[in-house]
Protein backbone atom coordinates (compact mmCIF):
# COMPACT_ATOMS: atom_id res chain seq x y z
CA UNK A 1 0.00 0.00 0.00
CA UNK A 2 2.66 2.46 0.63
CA UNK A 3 4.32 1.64 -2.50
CA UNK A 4 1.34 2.25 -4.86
CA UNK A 5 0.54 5.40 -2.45
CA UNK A 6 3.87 7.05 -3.24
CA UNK A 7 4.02 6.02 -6.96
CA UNK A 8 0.49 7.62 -7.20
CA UNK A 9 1.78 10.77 -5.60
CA UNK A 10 5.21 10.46 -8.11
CA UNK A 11 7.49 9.12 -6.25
CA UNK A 12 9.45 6.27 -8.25
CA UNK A 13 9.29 3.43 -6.06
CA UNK A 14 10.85 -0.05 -6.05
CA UNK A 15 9.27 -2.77 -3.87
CA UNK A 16 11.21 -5.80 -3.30
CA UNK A 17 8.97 -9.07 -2.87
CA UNK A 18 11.01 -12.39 -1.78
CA UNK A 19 8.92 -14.84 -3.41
CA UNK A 20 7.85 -15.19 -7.04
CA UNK A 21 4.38 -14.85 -5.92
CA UNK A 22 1.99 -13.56 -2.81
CA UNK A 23 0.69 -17.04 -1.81
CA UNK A 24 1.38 -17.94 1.81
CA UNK A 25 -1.43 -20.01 3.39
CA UNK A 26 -3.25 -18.69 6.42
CA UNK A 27 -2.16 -15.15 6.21
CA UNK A 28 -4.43 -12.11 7.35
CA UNK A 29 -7.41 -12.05 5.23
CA UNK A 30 -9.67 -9.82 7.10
CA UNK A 31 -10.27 -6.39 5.03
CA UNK A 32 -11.90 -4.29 7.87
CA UNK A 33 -14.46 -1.27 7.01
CA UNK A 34 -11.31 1.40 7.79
CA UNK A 35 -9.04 -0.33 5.05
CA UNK A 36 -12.59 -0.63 2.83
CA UNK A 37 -13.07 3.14 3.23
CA UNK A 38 -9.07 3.92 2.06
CA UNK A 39 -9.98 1.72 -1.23
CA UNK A 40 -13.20 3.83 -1.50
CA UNK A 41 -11.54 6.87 -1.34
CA UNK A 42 -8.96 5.91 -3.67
CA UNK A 43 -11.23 5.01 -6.58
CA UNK A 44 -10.62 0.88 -6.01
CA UNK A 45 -13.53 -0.33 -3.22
CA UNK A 46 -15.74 -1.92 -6.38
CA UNK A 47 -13.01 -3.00 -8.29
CA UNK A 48 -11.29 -4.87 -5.03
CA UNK A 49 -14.87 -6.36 -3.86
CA UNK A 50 -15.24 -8.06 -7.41
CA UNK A 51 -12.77 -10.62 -6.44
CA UNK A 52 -14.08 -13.41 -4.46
CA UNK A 53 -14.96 -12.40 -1.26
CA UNK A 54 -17.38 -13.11 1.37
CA UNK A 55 -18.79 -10.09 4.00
CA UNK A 56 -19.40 -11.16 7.39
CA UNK A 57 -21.55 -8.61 9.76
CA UNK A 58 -21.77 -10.38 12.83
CA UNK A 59 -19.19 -11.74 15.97
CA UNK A 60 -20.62 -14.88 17.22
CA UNK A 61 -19.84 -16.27 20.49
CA UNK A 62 -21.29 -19.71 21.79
CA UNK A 63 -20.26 -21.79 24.96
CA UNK A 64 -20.43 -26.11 25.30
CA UNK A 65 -22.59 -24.67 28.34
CA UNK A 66 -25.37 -23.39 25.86
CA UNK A 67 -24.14 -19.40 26.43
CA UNK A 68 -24.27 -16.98 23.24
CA UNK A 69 -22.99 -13.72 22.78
CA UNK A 70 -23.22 -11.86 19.62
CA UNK A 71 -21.38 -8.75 18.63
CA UNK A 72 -22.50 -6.92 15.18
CA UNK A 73 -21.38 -3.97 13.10
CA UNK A 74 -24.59 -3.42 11.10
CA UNK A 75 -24.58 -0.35 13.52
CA UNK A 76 -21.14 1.12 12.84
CA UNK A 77 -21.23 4.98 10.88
CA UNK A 78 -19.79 3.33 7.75
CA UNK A 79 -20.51 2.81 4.09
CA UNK A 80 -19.18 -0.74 4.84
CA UNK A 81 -20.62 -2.37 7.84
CA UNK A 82 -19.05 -5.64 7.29
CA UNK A 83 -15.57 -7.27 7.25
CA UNK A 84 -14.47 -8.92 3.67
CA UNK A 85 -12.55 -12.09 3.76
CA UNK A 86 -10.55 -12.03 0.65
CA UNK A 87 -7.31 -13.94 0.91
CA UNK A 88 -4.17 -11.89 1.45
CA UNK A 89 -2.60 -13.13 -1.79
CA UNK A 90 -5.02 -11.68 -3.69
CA UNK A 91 -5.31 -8.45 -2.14
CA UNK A 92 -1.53 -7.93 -2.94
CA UNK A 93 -1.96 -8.96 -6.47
CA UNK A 94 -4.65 -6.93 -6.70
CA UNK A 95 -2.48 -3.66 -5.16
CA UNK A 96 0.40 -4.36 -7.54
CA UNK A 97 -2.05 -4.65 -10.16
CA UNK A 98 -3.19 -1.07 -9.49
CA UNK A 99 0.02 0.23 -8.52
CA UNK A 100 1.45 -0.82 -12.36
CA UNK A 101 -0.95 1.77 -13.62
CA UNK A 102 2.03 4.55 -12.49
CA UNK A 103 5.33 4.92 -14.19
CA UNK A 104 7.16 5.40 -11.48
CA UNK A 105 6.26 1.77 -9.55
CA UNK A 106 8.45 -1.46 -9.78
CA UNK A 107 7.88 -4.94 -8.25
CA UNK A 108 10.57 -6.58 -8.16
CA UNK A 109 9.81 -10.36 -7.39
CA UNK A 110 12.47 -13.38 -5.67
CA UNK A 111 14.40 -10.71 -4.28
CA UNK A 112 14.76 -11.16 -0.87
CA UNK A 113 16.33 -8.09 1.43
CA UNK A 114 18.91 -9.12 3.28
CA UNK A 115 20.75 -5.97 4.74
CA UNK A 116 21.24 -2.10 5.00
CA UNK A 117 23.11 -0.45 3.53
CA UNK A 118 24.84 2.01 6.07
CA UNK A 119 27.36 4.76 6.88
CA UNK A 120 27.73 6.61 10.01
CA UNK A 121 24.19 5.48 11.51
CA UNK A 122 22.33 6.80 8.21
CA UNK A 123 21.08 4.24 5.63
CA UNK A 124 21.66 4.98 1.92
CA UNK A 125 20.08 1.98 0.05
CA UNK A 126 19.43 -1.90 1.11
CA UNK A 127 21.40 -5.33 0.07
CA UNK A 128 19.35 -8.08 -1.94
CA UNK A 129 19.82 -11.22 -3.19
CA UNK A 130 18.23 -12.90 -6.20
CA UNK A 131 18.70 -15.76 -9.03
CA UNK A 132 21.93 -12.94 -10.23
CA UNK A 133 23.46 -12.68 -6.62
CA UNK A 134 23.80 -10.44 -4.14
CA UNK A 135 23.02 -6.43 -5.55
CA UNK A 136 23.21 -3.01 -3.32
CA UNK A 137 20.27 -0.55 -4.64
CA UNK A 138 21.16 3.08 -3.21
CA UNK A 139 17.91 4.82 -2.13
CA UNK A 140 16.80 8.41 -0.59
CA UNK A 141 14.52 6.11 2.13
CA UNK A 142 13.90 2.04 3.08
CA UNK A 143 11.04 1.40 4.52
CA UNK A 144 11.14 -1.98 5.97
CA UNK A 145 7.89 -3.26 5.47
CA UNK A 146 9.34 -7.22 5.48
CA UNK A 147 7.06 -8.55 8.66
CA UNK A 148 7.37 -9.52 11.88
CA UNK A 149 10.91 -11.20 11.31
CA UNK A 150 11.92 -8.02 9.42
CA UNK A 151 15.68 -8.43 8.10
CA UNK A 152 15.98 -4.47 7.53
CA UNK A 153 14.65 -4.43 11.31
CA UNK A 154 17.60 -6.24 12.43
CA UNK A 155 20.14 -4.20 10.37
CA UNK A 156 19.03 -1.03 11.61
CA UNK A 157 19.56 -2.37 15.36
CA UNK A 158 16.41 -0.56 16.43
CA UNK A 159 15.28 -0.99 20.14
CA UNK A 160 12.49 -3.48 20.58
CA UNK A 161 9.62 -3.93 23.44
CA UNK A 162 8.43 -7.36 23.70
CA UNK A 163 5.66 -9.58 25.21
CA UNK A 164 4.79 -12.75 25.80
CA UNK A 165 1.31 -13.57 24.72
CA UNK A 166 -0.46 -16.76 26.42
CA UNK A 167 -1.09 -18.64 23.73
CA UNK A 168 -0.15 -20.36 19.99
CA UNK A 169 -2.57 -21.08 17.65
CA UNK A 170 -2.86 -24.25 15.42
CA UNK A 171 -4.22 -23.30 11.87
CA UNK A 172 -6.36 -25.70 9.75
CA UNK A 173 -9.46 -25.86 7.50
CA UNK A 174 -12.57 -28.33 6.81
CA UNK A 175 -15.68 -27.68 4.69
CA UNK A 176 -18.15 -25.46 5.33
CA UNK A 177 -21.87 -26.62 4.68
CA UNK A 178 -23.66 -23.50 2.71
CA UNK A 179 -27.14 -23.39 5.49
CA UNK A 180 -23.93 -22.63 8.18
CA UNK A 181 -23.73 -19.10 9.36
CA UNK A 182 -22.67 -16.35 7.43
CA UNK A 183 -21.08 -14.75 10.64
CA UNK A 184 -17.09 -15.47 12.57
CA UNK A 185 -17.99 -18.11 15.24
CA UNK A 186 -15.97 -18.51 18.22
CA UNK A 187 -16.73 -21.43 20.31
CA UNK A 188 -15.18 -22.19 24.19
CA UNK A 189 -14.87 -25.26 26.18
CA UNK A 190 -13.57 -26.62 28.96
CA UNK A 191 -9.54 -25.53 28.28
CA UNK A 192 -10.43 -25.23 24.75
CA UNK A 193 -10.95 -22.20 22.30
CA UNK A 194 -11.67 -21.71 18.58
CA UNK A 195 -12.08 -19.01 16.26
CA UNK A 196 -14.21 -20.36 13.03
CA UNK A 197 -13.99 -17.96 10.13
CA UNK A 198 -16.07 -18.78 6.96
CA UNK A 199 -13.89 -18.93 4.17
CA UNK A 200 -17.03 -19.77 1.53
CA UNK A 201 -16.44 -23.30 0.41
CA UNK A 202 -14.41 -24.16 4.07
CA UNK A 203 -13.99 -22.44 7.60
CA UNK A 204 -10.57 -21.53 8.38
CA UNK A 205 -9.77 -22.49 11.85
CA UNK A 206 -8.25 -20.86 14.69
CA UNK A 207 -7.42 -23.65 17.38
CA UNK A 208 -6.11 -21.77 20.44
CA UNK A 209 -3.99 -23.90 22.45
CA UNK A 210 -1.83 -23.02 26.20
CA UNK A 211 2.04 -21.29 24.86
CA UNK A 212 4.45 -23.91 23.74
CA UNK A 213 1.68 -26.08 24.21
CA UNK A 214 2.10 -27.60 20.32
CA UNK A 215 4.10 -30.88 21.07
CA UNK A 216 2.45 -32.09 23.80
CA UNK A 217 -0.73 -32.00 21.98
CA UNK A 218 1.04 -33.30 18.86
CA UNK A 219 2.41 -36.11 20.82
CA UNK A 220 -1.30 -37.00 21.92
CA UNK A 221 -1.94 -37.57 17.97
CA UNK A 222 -4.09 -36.32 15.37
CA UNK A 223 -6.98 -39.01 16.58
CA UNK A 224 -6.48 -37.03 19.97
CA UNK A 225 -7.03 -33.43 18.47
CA UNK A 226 -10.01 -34.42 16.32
CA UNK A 227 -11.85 -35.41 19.19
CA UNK A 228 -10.32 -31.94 21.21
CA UNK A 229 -11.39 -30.27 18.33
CA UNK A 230 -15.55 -31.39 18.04
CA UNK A 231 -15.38 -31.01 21.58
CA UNK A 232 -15.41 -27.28 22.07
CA UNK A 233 -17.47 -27.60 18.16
CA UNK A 234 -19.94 -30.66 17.71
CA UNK A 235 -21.15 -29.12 15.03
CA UNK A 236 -18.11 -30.72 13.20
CA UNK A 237 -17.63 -33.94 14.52
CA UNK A 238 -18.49 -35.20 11.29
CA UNK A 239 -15.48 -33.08 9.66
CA UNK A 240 -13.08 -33.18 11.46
CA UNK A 241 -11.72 -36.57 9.73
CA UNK A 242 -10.71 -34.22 6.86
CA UNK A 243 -7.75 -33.30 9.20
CA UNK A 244 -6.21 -36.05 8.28
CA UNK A 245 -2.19 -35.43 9.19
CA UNK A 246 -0.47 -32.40 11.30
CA UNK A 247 0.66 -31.67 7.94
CA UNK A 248 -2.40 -29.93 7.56
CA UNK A 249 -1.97 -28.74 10.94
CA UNK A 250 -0.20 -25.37 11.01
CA UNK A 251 1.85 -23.59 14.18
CA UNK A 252 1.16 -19.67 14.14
CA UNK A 253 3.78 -19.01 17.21
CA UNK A 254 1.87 -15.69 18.59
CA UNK A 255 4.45 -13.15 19.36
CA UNK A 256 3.92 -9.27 19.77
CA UNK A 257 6.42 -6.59 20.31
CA UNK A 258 7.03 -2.81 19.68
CA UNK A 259 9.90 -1.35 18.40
CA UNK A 260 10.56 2.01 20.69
CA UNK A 261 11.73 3.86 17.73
CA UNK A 262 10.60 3.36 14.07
CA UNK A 263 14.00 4.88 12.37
CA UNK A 264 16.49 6.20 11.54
CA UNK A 265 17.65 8.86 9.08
CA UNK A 266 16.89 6.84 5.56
CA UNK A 267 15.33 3.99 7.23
CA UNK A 268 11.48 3.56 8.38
CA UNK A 269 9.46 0.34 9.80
CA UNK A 270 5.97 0.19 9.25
CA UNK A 271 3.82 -2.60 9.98
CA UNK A 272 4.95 -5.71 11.86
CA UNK A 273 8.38 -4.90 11.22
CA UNK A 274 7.16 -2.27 13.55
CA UNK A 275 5.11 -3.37 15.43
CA UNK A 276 4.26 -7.27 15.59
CA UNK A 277 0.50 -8.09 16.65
CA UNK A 278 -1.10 -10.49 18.66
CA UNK A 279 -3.71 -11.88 16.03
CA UNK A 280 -6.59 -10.77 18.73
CA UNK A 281 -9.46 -8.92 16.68
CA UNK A 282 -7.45 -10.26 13.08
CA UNK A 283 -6.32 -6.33 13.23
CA UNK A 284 -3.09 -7.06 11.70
CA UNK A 285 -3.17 -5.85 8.21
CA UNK A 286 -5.70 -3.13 8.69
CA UNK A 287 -2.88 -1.57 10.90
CA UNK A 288 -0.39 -2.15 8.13
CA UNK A 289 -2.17 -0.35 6.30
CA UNK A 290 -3.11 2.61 8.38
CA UNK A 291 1.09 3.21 9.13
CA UNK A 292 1.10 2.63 4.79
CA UNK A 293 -0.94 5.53 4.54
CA UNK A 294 0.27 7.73 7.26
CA UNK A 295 3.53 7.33 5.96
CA UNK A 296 2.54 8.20 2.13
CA UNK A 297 0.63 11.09 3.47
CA UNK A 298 3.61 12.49 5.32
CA UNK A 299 6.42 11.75 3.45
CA UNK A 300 5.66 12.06 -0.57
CA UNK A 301 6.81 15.74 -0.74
CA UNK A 302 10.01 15.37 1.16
CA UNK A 303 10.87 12.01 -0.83
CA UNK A 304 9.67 14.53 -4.39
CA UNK A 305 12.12 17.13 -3.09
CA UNK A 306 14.87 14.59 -1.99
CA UNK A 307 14.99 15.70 1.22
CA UNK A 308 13.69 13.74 3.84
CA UNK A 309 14.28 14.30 7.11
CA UNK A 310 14.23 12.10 10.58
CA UNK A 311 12.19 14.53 11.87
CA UNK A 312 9.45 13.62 9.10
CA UNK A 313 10.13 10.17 9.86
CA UNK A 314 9.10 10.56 13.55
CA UNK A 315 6.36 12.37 12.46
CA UNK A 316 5.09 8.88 11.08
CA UNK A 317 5.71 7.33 14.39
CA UNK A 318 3.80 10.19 16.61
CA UNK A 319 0.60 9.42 14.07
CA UNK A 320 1.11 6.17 14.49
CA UNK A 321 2.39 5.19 17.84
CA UNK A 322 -0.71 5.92 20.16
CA UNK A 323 -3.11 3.92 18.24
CA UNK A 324 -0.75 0.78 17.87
CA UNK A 325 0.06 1.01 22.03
CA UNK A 326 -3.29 1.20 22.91
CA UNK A 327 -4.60 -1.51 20.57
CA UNK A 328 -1.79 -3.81 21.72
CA UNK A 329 -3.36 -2.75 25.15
CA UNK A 330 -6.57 -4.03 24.09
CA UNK A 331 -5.26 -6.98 22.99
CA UNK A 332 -3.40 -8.15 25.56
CA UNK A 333 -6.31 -7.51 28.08
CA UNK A 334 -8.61 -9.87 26.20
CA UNK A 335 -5.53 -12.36 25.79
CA UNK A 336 -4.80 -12.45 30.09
CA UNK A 337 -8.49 -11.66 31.09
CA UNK A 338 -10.37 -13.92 28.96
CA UNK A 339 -8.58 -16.07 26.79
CA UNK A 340 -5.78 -17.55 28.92
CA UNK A 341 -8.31 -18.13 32.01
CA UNK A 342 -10.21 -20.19 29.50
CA UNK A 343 -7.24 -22.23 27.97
CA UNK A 344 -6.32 -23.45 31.91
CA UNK A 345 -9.82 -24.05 32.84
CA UNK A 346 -10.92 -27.56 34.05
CA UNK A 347 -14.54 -26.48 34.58
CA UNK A 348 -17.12 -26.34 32.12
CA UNK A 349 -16.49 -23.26 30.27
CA UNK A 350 -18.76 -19.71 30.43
CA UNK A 351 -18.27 -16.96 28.66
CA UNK A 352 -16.76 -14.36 30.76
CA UNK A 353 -19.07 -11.62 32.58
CA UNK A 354 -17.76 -8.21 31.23
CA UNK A 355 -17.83 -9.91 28.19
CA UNK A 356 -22.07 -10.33 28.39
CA UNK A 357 -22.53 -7.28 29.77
CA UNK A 358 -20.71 -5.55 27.22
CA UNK A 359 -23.06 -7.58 24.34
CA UNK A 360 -26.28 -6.35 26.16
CA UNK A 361 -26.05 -2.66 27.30
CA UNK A 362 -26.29 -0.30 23.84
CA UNK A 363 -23.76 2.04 24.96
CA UNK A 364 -21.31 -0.59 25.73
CA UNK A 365 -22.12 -2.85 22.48
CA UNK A 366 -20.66 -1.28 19.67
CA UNK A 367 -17.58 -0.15 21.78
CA UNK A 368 -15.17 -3.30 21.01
CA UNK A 369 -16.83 -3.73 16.84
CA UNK A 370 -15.77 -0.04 16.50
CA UNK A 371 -12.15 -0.80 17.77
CA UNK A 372 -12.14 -3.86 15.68
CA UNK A 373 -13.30 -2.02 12.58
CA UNK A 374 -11.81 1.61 12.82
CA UNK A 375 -8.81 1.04 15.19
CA UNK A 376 -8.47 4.22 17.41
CA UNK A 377 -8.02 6.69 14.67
CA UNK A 378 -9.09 6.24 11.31
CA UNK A 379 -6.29 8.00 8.96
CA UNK A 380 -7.41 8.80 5.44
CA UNK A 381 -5.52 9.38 2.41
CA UNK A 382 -3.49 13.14 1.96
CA UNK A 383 -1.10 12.42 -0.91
CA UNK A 384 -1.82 13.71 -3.99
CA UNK A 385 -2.54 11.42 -7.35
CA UNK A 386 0.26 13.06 -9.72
C-alpha cells in the first residue's frame, strides 16, 4: 500500500517481494471497514470487492454450556458495515495490479532483502539477493515493510519492546456446509478455544492452544485433536476426519512486540516490522495499512524534493504510535483476562461476565466492533494522485 501510495503521488518506487508470488497459506485475510473506506476513497472499493470475497456482519460467540454472545457492526457509521474475507494473496496482487498503472512503480519479485546499507548510523540503500546474486540498490529512504521477522529491522539495530502472549494457535481448515452461518464463530470449552472464520467453500480455523503447548498436543496424535477439536465444536464432529495429518496442521507461534523507535535517518518500519501483533481482533493488516498511509501522506513531498528528514520520519511514528500502544493494550487484556483463564480451565467453560454485559447494554455494544473495525483513529488518504 505504501508503494502504490507514493508512486500515485510520483514518487518512483521499487518494492522488493522475496517470493515469485503472494501465496502464503493462512495469512491475514480480514479487510476491515477502515481499510474498505481507504480503497473507496482511492477510486478501487468496487473494483477490489469483485474478487471473491465473502462479507461477514456479525461476531458470534457460543459456549459447550449453551451461552451466546453476539457482537455486530450493522450499527457502525460506515458505508461498509461488514468485514471482507478475501485472501491476502489476492489483495496484494490486486495492489500491484493497481500500482502498475504509475510509471514510477516497480515490483521486483524473488528478491529477498537481506541488509542495509549504512554509513555513520544513516542508511543509503538496502542489500538483496536474487537468481543474479547479491546487488546493493542506493535509495533516498527504506522502509522496511518485510514482517514480523523483518531483516531491515535487524540491520538497523532498532530498540524493541516485547511480550509474551499466552497462547499459539494451530491453523487448519474443513468444509463449510452453505445453510452454516454467514457470521465469525468462536466457540469455548472446557480448556479449549476456537475461532471459526467462513472462508465460503471451508472455515478456516483458529485452534487456540496453552504457549508452547504444540508438542504435547502433537504427541497425543491427530486421533487425539479431532476429538479436542468437536469437543469445544460438535457441530463438526463429522469433519473433522478431513484433518487427516499435522501436515495440515499449522503452528502460528503468537508473538507481539514494539519497536521504541521506528528509524532512523533513511530507514522507516511500518507494519509488523514495527510493530508485531497479537492476532486478537485479526487487526493485523488493517494496521499495516493505516502506518502505509500515514507514511505516504507524510512523506511524498520530502521524498519529491529529496529531502527527507528524521524529523518527518518521527512524524510517522507520533501518528502512528498511540493507536498501535493502545490496541496492543486491548489486545493483551482480552488475551490475560479472557482467553488464557479459558485455555487453563478444568470447569465447564462460560463466557466471561464483562464480556455479556458488554453484548447487552447499547452504549457498551458497539464499543469493542468499532475498535475492531476503525482502530483508534481512522487516517485517510493526503497524498496527492500526480
Amino acid at each position: 500500500m505504501a508503494g502504490y501510495l507514493l508512486a500515485r503521488a510520483g514518487v518512483p518506487v521499487l518494492v522488493l517481494e522475496k517470493h515469485g508470488d503472494f501465496l502464503r497459506d493462512f495469512r491475514g485475510d480480514t479487510i476491515h471497514p477502515s481499510t474498505l473506506e481507504i480503497l473507496d476513497e482511492l477510486g478501487l472499493a468496487d473494483r477490489f470487492l469483485a474478487l471473491p470475497h465473502s462479507k461477514v456482519s456479525t461476531v458470534m460467540l457460543r459456549s459447550t454450556s449453551g451461552q451466546t454472545v453476539s457482537l455486530s457492526l450493522r450499527r457502525l457509521p460506515t458505508k461498509f458495515p461488514y468485514i471482507a474475507f478475501v485472501p491476502q494473496w489476492d489483495f496484494l496482487e490486486f495492489l500491484t495490479a493497481e500500482a502498475q498503472r504509475f510509471p514510477t512503480f516497480q515490483l521486483k519479485r524473488n528478491a529477498e532483502a537481506v541488509d542495509l546499507i549504512q554509513s555513520d548510523g544513516v542508511v543509503s540503500g538496502v542489500r538483496y539477493v536474487d537468481a543474479d546474486g547479491t546487488h546493493d540498490l542506493s535509495a533516498p529512504l527504506v522502509i522496511g515493510a518485510d514482517g514480523r521477522a523483518s531483516r531491515t529491522r535487524e540491520a538497523a539495530a532498532l530498540p524493541r519492546v516485547e511480550s509474551s502472549p499466552p497462547m499459539d494457535v494451530f491453523w487448519f481448515r474443513v468444509s463449510r456446509r452453505p445453510d452454516e452461518p454467514e457470521a465469525v464463530a468462536g466457540r469455548v470449552g472446557a480448556g479449549k478455544l476456537c475461532v471459526m472464520l467462513n472462508r465460503g467453500g471451508y472455515w478456516q480455523i483458529a485452534y487456540l492452544i496453552p504457549k508452547g503447548g504444540a508438542d504435547r498436543i502433537r504427541a497425543a496424535g491427530i486421533g487425539a485433536f479431532r476429538r479436542d477439536v468437536a469437543s469445544v465444536a460438535p457441530e463438526l464432529w463429522d469433519r473433522v476426519a478431513e484433518i487427516r495429518d499435522w501436515d495440515e496442521v499449522k503452528l502460528l507461534t503468537v508473538r507481539a512486540d514494539r519497536l521504541i523507535r521506528w528509524h532512523k535517518l533513511g530507514y522507516l518500519a511500518i507494519g509488523d516490522a514495527a510493530h508485531a501483533m497479537s492476532p486478537v481482533g485479526g487487526v493485523g493488516i488493517n494496521v499495516a495499512i493505516h502506518d502505509a498511509v500515514v507514511a505516504a501522506n507524510v512523506l511524498w513531498q520530502p521524498l519529491r524534493e529529496g529531502r527527507v528528514t528524521e524529523a518527518d520520519l518521527a512524524r510517522v511514528q507520533q501518528l502512528r504510535e498511540r493507536a498501535v500502544r493502545i490496541i496492543q493494550a486491548f489486545q493483551s487484556v482480552v488475551q490475560t483476562r479472557f482467553l488464557k483463564p479459558v485455555l487453563e480451565s478444568t470447569r465447564p467453560a462460560e463466557i466471561p461476565l464483562v464480556v455479556r454485559v458488554v453484548a447487552r447494554v447499547p452504549i457498551l455494544r458497539d464499543l469493542p466492533p468499532r475498535l475492531i473495525a476503525f482502530g483508534i483513529s481512522r487516517p485517510h488518504v493526503e497524498s496527492p494522485r500526480r
